[in-house]
N, C-alpha and C. Protein backbone atom coordinates (compact mmCIF):
# COMPACT_ATOMS: atom_id res chain seq x y z
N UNK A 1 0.85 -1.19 0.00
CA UNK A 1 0.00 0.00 0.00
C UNK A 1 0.88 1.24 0.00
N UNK A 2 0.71 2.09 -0.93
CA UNK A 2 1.61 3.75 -0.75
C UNK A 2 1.72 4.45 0.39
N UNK A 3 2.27 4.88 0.66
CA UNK A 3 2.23 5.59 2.01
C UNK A 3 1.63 7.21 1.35
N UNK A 4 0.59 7.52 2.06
CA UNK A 4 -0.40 8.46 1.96
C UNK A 4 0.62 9.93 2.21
N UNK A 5 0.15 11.33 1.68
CA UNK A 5 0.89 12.12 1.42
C UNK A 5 -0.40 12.72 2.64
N UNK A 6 0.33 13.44 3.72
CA UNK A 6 -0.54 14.55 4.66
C UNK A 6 0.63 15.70 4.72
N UNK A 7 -0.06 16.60 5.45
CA UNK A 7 0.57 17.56 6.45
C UNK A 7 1.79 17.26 7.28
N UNK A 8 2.82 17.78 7.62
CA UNK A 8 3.60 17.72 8.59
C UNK A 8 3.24 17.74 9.91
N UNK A 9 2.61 18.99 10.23
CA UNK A 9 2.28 19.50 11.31
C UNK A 9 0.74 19.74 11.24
N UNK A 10 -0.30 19.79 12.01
CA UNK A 10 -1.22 19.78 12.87
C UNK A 10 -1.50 20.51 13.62
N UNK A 11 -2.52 21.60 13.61
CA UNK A 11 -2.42 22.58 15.13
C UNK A 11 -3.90 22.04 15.67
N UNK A 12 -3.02 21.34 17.26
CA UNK A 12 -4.01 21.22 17.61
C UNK A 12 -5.24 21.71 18.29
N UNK A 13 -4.89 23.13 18.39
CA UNK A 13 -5.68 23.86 19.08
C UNK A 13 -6.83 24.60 17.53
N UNK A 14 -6.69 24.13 16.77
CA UNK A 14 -7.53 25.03 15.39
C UNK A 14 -9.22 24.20 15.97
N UNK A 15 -9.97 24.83 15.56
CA UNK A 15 -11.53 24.42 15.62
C UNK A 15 -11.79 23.01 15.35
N UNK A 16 -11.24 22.55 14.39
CA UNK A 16 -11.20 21.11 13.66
C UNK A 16 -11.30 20.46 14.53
N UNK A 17 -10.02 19.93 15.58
CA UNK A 17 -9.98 19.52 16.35
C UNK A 17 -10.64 19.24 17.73
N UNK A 18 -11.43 19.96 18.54
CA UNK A 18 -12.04 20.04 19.60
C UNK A 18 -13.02 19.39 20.40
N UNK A 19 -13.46 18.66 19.39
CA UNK A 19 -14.71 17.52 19.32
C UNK A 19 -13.81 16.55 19.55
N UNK A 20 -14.17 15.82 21.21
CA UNK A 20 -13.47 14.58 21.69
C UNK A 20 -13.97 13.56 20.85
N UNK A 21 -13.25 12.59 20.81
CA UNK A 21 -13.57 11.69 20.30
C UNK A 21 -14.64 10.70 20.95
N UNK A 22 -15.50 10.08 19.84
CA UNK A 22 -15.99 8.57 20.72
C UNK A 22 -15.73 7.00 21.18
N UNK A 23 -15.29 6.94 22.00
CA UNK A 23 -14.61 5.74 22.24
C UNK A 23 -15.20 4.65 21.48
N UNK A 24 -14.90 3.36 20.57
CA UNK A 24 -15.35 2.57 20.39
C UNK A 24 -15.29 1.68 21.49
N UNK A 25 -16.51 0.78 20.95
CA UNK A 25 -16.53 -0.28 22.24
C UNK A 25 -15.46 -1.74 21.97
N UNK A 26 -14.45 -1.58 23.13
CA UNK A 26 -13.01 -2.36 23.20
C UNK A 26 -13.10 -3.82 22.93
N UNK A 27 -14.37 -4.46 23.18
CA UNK A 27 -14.58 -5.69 22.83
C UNK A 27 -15.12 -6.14 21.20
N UNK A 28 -15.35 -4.94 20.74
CA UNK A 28 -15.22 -5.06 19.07
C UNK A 28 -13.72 -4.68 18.61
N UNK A 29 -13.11 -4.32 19.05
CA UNK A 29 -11.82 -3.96 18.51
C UNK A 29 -10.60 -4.98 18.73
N UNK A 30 -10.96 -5.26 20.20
CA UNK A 30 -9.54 -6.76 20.47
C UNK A 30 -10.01 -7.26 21.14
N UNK A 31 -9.29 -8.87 20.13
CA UNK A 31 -10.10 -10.29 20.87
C UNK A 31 -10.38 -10.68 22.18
N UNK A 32 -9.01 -9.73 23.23
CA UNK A 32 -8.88 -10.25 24.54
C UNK A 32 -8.56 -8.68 24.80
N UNK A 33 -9.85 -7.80 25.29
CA UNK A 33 -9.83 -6.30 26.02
C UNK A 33 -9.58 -6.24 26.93
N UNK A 34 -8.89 -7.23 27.76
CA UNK A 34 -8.12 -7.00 29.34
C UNK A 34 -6.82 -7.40 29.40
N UNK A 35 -6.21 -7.59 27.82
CA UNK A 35 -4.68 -7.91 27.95
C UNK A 35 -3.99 -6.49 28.91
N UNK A 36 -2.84 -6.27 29.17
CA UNK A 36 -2.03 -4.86 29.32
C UNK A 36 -2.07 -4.36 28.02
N UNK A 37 -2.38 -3.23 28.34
CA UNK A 37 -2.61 -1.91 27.35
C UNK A 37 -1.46 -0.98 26.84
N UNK A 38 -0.85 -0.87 26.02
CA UNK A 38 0.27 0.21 25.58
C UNK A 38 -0.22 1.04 24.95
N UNK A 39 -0.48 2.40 25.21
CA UNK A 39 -0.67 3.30 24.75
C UNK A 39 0.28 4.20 23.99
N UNK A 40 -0.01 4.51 22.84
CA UNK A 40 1.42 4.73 22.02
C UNK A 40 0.45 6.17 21.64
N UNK A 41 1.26 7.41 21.79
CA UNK A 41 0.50 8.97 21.46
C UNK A 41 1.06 9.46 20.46
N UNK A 42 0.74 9.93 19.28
CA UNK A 42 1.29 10.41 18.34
C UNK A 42 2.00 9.28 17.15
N UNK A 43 1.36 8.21 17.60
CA UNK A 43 1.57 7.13 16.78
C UNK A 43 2.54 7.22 15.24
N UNK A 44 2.01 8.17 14.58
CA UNK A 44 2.48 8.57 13.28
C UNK A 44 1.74 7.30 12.08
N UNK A 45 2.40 6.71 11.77
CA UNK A 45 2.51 5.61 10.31
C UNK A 45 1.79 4.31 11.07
N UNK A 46 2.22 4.48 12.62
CA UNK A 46 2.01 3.16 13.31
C UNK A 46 2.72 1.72 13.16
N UNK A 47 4.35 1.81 12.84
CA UNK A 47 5.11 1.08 12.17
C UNK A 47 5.84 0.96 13.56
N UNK A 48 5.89 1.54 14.48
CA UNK A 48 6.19 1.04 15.49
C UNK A 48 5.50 -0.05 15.94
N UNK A 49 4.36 0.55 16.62
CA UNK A 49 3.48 -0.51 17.02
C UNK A 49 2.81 -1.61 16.37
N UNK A 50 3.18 -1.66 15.20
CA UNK A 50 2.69 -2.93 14.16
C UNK A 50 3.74 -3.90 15.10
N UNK A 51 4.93 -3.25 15.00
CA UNK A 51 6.01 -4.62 15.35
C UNK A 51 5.47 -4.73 16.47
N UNK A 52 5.60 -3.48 17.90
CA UNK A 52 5.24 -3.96 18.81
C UNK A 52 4.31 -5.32 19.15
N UNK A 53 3.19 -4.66 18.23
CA UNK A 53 2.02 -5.99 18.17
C UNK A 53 2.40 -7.04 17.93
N UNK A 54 3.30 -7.38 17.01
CA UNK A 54 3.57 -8.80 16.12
C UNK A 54 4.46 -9.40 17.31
N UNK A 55 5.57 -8.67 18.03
CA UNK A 55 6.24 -9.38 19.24
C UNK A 55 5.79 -9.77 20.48
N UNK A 56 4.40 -8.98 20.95
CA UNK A 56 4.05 -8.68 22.28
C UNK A 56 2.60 -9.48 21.99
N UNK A 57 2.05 -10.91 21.63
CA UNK A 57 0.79 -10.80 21.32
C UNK A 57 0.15 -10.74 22.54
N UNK A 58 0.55 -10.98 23.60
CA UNK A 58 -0.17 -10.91 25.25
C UNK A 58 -0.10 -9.35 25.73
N UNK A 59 -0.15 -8.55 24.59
CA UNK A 59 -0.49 -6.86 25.42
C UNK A 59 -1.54 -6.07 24.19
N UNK A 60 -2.19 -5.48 24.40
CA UNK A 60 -2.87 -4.53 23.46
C UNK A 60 -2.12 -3.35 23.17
N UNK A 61 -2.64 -3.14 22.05
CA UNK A 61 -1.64 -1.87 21.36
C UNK A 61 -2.39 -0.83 20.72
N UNK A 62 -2.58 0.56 21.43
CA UNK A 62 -3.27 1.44 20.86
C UNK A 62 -2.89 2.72 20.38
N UNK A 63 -2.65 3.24 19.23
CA UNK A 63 -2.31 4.56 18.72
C UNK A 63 -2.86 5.46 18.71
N UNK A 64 -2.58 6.70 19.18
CA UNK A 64 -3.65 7.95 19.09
C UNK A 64 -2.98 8.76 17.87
N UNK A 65 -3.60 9.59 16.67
CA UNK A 65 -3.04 10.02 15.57
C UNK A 65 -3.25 11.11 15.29
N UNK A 66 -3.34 12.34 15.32
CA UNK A 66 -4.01 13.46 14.95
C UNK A 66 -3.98 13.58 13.11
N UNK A 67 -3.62 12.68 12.90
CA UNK A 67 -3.34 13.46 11.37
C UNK A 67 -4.31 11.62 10.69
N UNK A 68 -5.32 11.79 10.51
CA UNK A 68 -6.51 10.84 10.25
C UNK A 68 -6.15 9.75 8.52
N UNK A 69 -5.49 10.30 7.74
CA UNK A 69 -5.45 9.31 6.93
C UNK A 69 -4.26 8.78 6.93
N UNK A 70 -3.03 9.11 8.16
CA UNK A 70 -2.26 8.46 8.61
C UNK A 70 -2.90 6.83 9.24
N UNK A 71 -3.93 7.61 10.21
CA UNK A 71 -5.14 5.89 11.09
C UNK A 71 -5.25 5.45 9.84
N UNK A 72 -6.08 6.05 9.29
CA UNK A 72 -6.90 5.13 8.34
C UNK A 72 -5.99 4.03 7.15
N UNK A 73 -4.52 4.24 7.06
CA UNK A 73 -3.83 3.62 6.75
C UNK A 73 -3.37 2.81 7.84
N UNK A 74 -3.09 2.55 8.75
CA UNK A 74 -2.54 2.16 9.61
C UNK A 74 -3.64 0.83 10.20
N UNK A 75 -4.55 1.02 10.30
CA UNK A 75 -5.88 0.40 10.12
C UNK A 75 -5.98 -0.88 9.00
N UNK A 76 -5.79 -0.58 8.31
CA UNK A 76 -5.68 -0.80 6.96
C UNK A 76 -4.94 -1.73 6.70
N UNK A 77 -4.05 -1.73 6.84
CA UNK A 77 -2.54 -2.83 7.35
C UNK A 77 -2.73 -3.76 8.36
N UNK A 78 -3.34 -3.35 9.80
CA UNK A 78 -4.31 -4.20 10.66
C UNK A 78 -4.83 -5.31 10.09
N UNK A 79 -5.82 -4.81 9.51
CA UNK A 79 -6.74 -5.37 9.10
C UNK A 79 -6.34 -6.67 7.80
N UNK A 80 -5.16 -6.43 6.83
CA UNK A 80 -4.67 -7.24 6.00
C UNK A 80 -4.29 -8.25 7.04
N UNK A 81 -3.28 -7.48 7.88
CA UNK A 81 -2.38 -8.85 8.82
C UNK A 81 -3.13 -9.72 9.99
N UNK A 82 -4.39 -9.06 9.87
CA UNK A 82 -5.43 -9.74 10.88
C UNK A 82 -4.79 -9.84 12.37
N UNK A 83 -4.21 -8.76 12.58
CA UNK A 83 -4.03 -8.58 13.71
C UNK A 83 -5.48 -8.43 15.03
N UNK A 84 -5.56 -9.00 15.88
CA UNK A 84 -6.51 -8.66 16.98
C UNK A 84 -6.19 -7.79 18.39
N UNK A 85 -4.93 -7.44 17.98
CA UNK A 85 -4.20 -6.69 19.13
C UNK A 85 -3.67 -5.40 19.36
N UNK A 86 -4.47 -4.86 18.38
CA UNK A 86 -3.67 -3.44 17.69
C UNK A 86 -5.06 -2.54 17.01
N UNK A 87 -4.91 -1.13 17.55
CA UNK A 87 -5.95 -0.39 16.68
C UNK A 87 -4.88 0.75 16.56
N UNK A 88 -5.30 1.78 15.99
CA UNK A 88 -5.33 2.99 16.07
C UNK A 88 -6.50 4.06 15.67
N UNK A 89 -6.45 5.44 16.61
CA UNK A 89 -7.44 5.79 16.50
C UNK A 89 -6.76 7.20 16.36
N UNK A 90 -8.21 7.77 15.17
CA UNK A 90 -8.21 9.62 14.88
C UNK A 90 -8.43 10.32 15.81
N UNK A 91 -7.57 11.01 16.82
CA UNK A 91 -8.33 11.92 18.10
C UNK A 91 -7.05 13.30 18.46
N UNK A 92 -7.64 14.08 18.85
CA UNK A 92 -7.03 15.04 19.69
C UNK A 92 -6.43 14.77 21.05
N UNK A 93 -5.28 14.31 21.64
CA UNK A 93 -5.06 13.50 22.57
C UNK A 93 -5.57 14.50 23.50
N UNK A 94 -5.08 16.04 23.61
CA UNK A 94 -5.71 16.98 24.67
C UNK A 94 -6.69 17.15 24.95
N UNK A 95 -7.91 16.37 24.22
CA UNK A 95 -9.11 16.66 24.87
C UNK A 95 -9.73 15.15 24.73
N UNK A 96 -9.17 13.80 24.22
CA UNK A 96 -9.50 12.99 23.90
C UNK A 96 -9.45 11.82 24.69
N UNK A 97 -8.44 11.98 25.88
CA UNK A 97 -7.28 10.71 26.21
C UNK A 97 -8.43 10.66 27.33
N UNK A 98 -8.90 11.11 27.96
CA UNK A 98 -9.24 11.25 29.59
C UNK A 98 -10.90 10.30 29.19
N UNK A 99 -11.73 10.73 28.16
CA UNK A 99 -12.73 10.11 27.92
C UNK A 99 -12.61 8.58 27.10
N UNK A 100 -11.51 8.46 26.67
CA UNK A 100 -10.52 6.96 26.00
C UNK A 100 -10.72 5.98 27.27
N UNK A 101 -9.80 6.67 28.45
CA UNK A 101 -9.32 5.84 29.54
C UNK A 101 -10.06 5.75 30.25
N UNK A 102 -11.05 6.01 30.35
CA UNK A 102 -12.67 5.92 31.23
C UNK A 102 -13.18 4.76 31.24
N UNK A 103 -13.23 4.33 29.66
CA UNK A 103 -13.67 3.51 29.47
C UNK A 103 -12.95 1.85 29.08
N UNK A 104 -11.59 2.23 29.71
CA UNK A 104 -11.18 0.69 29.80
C UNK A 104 -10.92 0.63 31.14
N UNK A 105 -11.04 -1.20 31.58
CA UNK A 105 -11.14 -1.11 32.61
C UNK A 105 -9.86 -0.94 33.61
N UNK A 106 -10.16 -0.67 34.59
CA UNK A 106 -9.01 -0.19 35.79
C UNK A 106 -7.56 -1.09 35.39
N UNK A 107 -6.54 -0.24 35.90
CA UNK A 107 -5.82 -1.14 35.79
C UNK A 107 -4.93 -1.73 34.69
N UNK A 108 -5.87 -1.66 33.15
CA UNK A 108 -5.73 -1.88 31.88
C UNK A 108 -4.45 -1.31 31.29
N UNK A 109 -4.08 -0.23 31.59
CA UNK A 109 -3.09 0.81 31.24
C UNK A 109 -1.97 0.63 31.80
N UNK A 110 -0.84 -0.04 31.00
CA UNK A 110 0.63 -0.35 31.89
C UNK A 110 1.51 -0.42 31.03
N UNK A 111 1.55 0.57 29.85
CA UNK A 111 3.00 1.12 29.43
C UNK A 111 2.68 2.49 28.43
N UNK A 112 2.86 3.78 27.84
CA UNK A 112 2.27 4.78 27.60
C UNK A 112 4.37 5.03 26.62
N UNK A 113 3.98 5.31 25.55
CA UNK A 113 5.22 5.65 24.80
C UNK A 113 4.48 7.29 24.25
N UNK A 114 5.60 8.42 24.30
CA UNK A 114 5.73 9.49 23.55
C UNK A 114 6.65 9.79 22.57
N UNK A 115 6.40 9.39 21.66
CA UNK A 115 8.09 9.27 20.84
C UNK A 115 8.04 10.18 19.64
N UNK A 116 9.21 11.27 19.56
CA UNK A 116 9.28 12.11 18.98
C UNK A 116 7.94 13.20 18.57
N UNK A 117 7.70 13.63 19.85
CA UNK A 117 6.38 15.02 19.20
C UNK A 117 6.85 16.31 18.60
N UNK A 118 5.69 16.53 18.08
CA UNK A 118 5.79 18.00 16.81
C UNK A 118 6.70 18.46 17.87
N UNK A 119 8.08 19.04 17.56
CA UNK A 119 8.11 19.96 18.63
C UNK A 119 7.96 21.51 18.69
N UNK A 120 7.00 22.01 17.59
CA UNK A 120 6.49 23.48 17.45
C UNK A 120 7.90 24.37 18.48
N UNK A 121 8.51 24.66 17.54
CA UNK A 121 9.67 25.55 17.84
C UNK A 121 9.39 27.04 18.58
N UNK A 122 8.61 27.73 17.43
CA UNK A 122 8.08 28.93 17.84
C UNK A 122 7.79 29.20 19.45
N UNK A 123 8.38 30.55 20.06
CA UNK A 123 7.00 30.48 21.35
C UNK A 123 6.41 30.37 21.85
N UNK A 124 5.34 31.05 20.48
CA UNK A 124 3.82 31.03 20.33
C UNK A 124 3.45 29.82 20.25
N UNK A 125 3.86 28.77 19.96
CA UNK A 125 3.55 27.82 19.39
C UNK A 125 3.51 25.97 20.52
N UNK A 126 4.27 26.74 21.63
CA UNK A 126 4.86 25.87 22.26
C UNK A 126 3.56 25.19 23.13
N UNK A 127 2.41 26.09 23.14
CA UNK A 127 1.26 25.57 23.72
C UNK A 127 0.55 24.42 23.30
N UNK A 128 1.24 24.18 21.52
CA UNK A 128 0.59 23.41 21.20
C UNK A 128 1.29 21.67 21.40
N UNK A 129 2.66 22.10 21.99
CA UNK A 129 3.07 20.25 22.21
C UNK A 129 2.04 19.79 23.19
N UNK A 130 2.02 18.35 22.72
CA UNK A 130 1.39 17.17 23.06
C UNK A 130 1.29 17.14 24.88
N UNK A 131 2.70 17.11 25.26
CA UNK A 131 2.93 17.03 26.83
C UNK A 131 2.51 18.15 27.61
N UNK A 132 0.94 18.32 28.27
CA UNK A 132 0.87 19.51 28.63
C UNK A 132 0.82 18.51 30.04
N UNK A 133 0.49 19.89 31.68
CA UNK A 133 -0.23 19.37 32.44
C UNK A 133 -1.07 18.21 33.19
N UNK A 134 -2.26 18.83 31.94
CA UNK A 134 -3.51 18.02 31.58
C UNK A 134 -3.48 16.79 31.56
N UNK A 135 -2.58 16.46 30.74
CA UNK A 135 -1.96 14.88 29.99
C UNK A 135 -1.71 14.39 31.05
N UNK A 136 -0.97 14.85 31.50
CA UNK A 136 0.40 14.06 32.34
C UNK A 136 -0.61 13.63 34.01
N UNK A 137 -1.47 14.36 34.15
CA UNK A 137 -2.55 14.57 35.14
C UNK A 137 -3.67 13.01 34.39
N UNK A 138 -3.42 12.83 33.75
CA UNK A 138 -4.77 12.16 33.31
C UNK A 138 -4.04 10.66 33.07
N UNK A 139 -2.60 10.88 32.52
CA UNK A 139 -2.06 9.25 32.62
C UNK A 139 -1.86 9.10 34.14
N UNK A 140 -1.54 10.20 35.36
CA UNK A 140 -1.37 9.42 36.62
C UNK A 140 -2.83 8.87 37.14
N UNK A 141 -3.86 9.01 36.50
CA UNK A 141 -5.25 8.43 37.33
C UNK A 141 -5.51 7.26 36.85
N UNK A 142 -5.22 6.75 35.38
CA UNK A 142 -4.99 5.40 34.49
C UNK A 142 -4.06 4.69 34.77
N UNK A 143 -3.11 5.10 34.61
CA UNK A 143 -1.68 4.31 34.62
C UNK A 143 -1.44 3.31 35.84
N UNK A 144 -1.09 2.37 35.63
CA UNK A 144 -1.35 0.88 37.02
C UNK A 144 0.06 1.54 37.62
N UNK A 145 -0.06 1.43 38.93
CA UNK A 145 1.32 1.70 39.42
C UNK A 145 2.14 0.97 39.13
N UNK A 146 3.30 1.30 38.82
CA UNK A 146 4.53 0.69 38.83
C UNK A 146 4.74 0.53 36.78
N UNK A 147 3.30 0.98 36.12
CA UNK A 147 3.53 1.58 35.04
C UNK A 147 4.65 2.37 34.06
N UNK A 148 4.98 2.22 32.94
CA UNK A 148 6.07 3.02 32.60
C UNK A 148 5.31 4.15 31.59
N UNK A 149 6.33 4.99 31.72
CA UNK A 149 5.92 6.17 30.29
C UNK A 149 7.13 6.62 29.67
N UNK A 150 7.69 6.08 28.31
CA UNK A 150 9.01 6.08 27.55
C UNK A 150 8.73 6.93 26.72
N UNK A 151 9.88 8.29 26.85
CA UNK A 151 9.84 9.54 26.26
C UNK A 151 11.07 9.46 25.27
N UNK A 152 11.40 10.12 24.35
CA UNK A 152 11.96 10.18 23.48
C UNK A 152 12.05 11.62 22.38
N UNK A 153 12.89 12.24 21.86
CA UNK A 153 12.86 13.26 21.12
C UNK A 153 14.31 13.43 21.11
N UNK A 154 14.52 13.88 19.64
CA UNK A 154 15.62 13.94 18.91
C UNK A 154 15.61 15.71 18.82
N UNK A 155 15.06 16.48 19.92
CA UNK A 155 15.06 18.21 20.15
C UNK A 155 14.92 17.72 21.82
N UNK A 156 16.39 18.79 21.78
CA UNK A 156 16.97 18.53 23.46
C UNK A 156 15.85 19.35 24.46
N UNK A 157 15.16 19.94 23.88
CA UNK A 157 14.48 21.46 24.28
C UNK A 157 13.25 21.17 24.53
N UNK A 158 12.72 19.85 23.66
CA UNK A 158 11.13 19.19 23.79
C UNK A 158 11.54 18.06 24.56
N UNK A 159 12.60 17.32 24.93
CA UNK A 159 12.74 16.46 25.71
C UNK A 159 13.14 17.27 27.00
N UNK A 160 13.85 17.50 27.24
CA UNK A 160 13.61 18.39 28.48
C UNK A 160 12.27 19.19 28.97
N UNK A 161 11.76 19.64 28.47
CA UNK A 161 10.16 20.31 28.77
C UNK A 161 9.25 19.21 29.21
N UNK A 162 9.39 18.17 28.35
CA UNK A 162 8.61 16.72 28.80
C UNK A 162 9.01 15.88 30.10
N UNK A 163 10.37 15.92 30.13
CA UNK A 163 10.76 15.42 31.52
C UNK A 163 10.88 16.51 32.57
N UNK A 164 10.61 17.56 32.26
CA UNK A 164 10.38 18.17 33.31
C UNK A 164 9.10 18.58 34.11
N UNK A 165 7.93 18.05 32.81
CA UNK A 165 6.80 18.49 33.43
C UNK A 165 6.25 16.86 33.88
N UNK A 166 6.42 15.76 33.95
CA UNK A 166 6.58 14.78 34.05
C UNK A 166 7.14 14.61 36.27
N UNK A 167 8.52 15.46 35.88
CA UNK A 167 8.71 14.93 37.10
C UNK A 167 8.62 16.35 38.12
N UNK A 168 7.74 17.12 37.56
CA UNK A 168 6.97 18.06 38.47
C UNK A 168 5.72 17.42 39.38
N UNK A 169 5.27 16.27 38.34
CA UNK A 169 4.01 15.43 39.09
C UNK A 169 4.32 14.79 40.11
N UNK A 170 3.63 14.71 41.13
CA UNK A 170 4.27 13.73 42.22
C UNK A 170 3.94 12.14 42.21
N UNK A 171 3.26 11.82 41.16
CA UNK A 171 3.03 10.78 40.73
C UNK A 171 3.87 9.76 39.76
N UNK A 172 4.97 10.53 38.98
CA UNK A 172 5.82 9.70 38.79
C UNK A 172 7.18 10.08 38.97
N UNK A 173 8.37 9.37 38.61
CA UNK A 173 9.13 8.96 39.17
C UNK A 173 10.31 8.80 38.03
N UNK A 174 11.55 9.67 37.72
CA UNK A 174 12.47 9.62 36.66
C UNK A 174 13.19 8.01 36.77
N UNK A 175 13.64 7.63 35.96
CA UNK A 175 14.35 6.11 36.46
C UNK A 175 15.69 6.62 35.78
N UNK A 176 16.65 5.94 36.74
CA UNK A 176 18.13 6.04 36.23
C UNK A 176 18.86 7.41 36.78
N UNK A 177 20.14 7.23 37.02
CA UNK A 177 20.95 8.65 37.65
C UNK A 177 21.19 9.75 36.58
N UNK A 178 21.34 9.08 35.14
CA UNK A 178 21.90 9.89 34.23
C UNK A 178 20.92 10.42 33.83
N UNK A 179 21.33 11.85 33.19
CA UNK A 179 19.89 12.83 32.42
C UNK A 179 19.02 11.88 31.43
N UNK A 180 19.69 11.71 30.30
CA UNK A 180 19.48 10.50 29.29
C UNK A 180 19.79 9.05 29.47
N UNK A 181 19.06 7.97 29.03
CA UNK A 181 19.08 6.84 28.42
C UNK A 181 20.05 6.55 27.34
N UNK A 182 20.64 6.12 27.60
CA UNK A 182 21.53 5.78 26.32
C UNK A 182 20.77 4.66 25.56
N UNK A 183 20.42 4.23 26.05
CA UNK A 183 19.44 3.11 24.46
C UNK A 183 18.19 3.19 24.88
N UNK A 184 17.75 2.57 24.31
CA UNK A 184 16.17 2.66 24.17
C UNK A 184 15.58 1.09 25.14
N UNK A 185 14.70 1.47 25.82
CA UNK A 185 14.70 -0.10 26.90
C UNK A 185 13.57 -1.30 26.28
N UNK A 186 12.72 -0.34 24.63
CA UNK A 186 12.07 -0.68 24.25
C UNK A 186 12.90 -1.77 22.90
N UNK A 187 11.77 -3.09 22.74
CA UNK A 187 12.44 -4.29 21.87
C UNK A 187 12.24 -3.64 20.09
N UNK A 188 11.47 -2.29 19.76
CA UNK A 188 11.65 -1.88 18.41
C UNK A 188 11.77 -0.70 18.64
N UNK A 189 12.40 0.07 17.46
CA UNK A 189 12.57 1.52 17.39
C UNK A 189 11.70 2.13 16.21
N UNK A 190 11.53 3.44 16.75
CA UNK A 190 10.78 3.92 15.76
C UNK A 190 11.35 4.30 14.45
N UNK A 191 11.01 4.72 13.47
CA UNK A 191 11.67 4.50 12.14
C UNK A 191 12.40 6.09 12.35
N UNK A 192 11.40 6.99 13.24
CA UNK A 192 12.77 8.57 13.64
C UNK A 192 13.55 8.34 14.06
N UNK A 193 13.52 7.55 15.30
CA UNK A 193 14.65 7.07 15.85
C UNK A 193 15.72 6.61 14.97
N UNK A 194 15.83 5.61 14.36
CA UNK A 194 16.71 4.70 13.16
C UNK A 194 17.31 6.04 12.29
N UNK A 195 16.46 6.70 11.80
CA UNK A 195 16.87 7.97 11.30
C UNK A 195 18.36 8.65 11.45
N UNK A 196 17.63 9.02 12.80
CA UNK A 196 17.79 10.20 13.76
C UNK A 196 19.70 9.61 13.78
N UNK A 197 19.52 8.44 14.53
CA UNK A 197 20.95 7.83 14.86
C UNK A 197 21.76 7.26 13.93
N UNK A 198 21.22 6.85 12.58
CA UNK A 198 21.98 7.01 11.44
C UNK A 198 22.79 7.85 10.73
N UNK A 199 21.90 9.25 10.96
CA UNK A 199 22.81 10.38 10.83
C UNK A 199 23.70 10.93 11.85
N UNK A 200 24.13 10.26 13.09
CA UNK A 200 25.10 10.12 14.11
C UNK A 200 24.44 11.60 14.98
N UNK A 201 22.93 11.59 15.28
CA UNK A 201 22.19 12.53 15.83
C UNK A 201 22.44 12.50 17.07
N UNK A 202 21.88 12.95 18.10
CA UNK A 202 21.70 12.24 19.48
C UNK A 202 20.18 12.20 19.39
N UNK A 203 19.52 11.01 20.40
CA UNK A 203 18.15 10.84 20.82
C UNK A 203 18.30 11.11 22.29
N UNK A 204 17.36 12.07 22.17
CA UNK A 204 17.39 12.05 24.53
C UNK A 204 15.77 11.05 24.76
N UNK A 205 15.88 10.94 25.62
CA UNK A 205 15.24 9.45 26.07
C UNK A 205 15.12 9.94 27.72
N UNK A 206 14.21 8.67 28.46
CA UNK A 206 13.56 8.84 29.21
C UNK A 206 12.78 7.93 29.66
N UNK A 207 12.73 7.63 31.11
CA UNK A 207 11.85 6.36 31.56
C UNK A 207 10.90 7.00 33.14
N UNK A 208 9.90 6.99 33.04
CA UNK A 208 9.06 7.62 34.33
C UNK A 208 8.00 6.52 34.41
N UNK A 209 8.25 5.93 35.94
CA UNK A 209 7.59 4.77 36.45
C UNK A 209 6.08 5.74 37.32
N UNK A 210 5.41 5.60 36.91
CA UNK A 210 3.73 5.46 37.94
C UNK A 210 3.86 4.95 39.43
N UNK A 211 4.18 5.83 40.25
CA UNK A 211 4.74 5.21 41.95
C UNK A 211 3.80 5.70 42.84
């Protein structure tokens, strides 16, 4: 299948966006809706979590996408490989995630990946990354204790802002002495990642346990 031509960037604060999403019901979507849940935000292509899925069949795998015929491809591919363990879905995570996690049950939620977000450079603009508050407030009421949330960004400036508003919460918990991760603790990489370190980049990285 071609890989679909979109937008780069996304603002998620434009009108478009604002209308939460509706949760589908989890027992039409995967065979077994009480495996552990990985929540993957900003999914992109969903070529991460395809593998994820194909290695992990004892966890569920869910993508949130803002950019919709990215899902709808991603879906799409699902659906050829007859996967039962894997969706992705079209939503605004800032107004979307809190009415998502409502509706699976307690507990369900025990690993949450952020890997490489827009990182809107501008100022003005900075309101619009992914990692606000809000977020970070809404994975500590889901997230099973002892939960992980694996951060990542190849902009020292959006990884730092993320681990810092992260371990402003008193709910989780930085892992490791050093600022960065030197590898990734996860069994696939994302295709930025592969990128990123091909061109002898640095990736800053990040591990915050739910305590």
């Amino acid at each position: 299948m071609p890989k679909v031509r979109v937008r780069q960037h996304v603002n998620p604060l434009s009108n478009k966006y604002q209308t939460p999403v509706q949760p589908p019901k989890w027992e039409n979507i995967y065979a077994q809706p009480d495996q552990p849940l990985h929540l993957d935000i900003g999914c992109a292509r969903g070529e991460f979590l395809l593998s994820m899925a194909t290695l992990q069949p004892n966890w569920n795998f869910l993508g949130l996408e803002i950019r919709e015929p990215l899902v709808e491809q991603a879906n799409a591919k699902v659906s050829e490989l007859g996967l039962s363990n894997l969706h992705y879905l079209f939503c605004n995570v800032n107004n979307s995630l809190k009415p998502l996690l409502e509706t699976f049950r307690v507990g369900t939620l025990q690993r949450v990946t952020i890997q490489f977000p827009d990182p809107w450079f501008k100022k003005r603009q900075v309101k619009r990354r992914v990692v606000q508050p809000e977020l970070i407030d809404t994975l500590a009421a889901y997230l099973i204790d002892g939960g992980e949330v694996f951060l990542q960004s190849d902009v020292e400036a959006v990884a730092v802002q993320m681990c810092d508003r992260f371990e402003a919460h008193p709910a989780f918990q930085k892992q490791g002495a050093e600022t960065w991760l030197a590898t990734n603790p996860l069994p696939v990489p994302t295709e930025r990642e592969v990128s990123t370190l091909s061109h002898g980049e640095p990736v800053y990285r990040a591990l915050f346990i739910r305590c």
